[in-house]
N, C-alpha and C. Protein backbone atom coordinates (compact mmCIF):
# COMPACT_ATOMS: atom_id res chain seq x y z
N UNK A 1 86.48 64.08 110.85
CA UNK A 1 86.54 63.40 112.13
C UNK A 1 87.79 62.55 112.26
N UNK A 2 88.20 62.28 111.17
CA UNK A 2 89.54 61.24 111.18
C UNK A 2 90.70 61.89 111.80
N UNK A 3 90.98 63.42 111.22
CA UNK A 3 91.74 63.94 111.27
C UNK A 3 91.61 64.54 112.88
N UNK A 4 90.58 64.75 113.67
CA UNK A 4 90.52 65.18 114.76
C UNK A 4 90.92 64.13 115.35
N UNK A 5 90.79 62.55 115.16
CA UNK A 5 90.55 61.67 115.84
C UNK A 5 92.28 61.53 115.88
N UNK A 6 93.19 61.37 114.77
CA UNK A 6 94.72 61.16 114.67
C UNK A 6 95.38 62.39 115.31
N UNK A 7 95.01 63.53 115.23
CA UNK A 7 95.64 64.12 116.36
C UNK A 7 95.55 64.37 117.63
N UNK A 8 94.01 64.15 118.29
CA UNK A 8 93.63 63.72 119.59
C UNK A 8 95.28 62.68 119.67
N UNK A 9 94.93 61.51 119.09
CA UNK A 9 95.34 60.30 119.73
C UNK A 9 96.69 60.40 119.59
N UNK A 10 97.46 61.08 118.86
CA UNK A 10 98.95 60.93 118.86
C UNK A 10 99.32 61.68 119.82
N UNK A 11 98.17 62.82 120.10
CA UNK A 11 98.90 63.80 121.58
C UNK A 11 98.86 62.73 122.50
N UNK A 12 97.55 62.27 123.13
CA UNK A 12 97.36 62.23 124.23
C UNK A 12 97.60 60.39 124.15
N UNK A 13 97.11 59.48 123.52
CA UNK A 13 97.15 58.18 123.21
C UNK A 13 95.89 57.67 123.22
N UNK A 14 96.04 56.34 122.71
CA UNK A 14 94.42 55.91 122.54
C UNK A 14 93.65 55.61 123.55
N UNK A 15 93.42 55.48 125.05
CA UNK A 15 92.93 55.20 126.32
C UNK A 15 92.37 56.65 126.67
N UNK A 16 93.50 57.44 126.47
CA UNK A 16 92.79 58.80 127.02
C UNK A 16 91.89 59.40 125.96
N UNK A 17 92.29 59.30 124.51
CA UNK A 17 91.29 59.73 123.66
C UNK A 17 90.03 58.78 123.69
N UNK A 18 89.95 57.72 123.85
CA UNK A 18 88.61 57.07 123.94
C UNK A 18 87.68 57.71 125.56
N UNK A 19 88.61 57.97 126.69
CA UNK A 19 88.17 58.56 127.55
C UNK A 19 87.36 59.82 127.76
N UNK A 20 88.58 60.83 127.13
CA UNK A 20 87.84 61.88 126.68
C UNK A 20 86.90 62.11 125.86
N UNK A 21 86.51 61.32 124.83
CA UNK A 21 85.47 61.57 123.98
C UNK A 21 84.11 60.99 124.42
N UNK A 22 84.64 60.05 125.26
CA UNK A 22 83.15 59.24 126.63
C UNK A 22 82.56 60.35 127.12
N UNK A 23 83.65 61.25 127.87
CA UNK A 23 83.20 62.30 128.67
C UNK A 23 82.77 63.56 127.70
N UNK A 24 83.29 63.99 126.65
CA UNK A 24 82.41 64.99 125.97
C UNK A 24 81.24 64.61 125.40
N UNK A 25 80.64 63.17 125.17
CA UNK A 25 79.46 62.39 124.71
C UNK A 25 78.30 62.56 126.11
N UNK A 26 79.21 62.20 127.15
CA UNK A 26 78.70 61.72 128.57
C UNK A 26 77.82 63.43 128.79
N UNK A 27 78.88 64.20 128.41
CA UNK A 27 78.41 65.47 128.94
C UNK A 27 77.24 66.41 127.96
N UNK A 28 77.54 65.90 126.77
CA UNK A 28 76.87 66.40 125.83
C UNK A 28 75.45 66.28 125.58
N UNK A 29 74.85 64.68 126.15
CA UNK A 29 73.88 63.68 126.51
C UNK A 29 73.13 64.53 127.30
N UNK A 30 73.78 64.30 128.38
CA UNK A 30 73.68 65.44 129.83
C UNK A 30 73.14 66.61 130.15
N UNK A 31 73.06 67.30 128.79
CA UNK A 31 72.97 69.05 128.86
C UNK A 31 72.25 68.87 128.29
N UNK A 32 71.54 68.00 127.02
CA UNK A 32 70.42 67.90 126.55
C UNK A 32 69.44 68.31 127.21
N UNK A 33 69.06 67.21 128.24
CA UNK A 33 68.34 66.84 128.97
C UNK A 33 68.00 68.02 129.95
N UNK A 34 69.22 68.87 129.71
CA UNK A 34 69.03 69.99 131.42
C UNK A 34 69.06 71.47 129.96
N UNK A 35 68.64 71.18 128.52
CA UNK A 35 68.33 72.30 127.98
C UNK A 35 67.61 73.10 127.57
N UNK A 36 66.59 73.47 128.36
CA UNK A 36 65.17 73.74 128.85
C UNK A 36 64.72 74.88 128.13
N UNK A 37 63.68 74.84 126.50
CA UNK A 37 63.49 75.97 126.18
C UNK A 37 64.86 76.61 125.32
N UNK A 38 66.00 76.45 125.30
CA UNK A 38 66.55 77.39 125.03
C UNK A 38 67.47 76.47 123.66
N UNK A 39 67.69 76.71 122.43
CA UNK A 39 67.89 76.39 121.26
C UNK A 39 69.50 76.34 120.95
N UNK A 40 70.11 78.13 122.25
CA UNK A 40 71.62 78.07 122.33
C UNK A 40 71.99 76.73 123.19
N UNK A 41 71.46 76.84 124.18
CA UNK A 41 72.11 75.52 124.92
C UNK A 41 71.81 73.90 124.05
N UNK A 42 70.92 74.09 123.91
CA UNK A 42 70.59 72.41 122.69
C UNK A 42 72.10 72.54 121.97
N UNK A 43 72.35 73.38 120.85
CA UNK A 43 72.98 73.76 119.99
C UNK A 43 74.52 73.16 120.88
N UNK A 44 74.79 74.16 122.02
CA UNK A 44 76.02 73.77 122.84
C UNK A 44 76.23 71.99 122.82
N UNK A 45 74.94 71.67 123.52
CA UNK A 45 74.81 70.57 124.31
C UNK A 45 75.24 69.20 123.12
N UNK A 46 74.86 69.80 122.16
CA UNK A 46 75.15 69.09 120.61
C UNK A 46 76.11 69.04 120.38
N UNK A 47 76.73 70.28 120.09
CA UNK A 47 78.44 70.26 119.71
C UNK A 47 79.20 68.92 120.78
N UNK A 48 78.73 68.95 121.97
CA UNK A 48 79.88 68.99 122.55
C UNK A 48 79.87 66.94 121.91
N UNK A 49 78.30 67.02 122.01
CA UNK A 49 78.43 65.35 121.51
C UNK A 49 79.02 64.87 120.50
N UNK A 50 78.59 65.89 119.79
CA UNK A 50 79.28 65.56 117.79
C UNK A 50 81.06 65.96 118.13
N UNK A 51 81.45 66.27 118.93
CA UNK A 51 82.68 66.48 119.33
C UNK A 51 83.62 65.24 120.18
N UNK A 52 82.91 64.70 120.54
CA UNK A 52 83.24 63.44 121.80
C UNK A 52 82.91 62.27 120.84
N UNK A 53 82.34 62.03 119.88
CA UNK A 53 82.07 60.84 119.09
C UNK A 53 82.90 60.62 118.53
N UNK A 54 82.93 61.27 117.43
CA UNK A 54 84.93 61.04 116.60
C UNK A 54 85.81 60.64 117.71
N UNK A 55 85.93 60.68 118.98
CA UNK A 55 86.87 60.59 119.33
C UNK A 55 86.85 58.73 119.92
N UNK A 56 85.74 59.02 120.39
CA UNK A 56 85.59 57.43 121.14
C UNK A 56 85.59 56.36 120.06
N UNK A 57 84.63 57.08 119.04
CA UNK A 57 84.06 55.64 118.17
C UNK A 57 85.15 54.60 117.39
N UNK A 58 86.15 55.33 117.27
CA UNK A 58 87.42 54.70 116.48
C UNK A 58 88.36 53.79 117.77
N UNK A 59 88.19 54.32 118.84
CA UNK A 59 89.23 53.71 119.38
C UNK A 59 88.54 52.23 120.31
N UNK A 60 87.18 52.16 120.26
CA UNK A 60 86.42 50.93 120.68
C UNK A 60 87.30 49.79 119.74
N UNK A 61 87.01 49.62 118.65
CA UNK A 61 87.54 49.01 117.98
C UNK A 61 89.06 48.34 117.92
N UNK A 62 89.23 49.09 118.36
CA UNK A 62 91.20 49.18 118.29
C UNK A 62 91.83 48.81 119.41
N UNK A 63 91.14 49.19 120.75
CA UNK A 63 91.13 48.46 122.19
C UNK A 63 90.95 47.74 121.99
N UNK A 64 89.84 46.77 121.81
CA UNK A 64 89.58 45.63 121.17
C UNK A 64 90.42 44.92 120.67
N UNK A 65 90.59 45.10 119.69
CA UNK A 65 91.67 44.41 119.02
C UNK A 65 92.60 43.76 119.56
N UNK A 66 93.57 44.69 120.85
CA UNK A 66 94.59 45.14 120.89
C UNK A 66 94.68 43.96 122.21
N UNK A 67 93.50 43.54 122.77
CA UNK A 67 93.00 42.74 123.88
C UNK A 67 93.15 41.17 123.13
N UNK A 68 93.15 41.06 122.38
CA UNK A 68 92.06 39.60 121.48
C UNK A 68 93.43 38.83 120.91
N UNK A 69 93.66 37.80 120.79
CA UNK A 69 94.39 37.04 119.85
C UNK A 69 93.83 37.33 118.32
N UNK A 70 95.69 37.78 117.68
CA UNK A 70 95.39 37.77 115.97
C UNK A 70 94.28 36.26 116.03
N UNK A 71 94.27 35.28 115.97
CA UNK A 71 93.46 34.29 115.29
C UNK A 71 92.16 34.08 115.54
N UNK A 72 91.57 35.33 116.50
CA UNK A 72 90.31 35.71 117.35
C UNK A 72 90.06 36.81 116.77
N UNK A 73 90.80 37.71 116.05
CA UNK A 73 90.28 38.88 116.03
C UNK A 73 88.70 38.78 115.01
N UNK A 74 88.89 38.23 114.17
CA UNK A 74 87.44 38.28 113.09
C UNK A 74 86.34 37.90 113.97
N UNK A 75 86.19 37.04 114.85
CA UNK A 75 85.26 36.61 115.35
C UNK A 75 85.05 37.96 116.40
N UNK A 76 86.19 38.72 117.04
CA UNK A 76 85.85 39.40 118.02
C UNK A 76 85.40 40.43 117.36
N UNK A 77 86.03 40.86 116.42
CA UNK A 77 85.00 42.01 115.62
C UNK A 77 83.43 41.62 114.98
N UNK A 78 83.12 40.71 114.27
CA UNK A 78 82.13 40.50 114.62
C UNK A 78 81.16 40.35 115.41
N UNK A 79 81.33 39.95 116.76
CA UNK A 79 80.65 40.24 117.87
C UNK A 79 80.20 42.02 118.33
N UNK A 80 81.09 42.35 117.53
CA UNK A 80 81.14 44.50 118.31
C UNK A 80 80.68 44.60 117.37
């Protein structure tokens, strides 16, 4: 996941990779719910989540950061 996550983000940058991986989570969530009976679509509806996570989960953090005063940051990470 690291390695998906460093080349996502060097293509595109870290805003759009945290974006995009919202929306393959967002969508992945999504299809669950509308996967009625059928084990291929679960299966799909899965990937697409386990696909969109690596991407978002690293860059919460790092936005963060990137917002916060160095002499804030410990406290702001502790709060997330």
């Amino acid at each position: 996941s690291t390695t998906l996550f460093d080349r996502v983000r060097r293509r595109i940058g870290l805003v759009r990779t945290a974006v995009l991986g919202l929306c393959l989570v967002a969508t992945g969530l999504g299809s669950v719910g509308l996967a009625r009976n059928s084990l291929t679509s679960f299966g799909l509806a899965a990937a697409l989540y386990q696909l969109g996570k690596p991407l978002y989960a690293p860059t919460v953090p790092t936005l963060l950061l990137q917002c916060v005063p160095p002499d804030k940051r410990g406290l702001a990470m502790g709060i997330d």
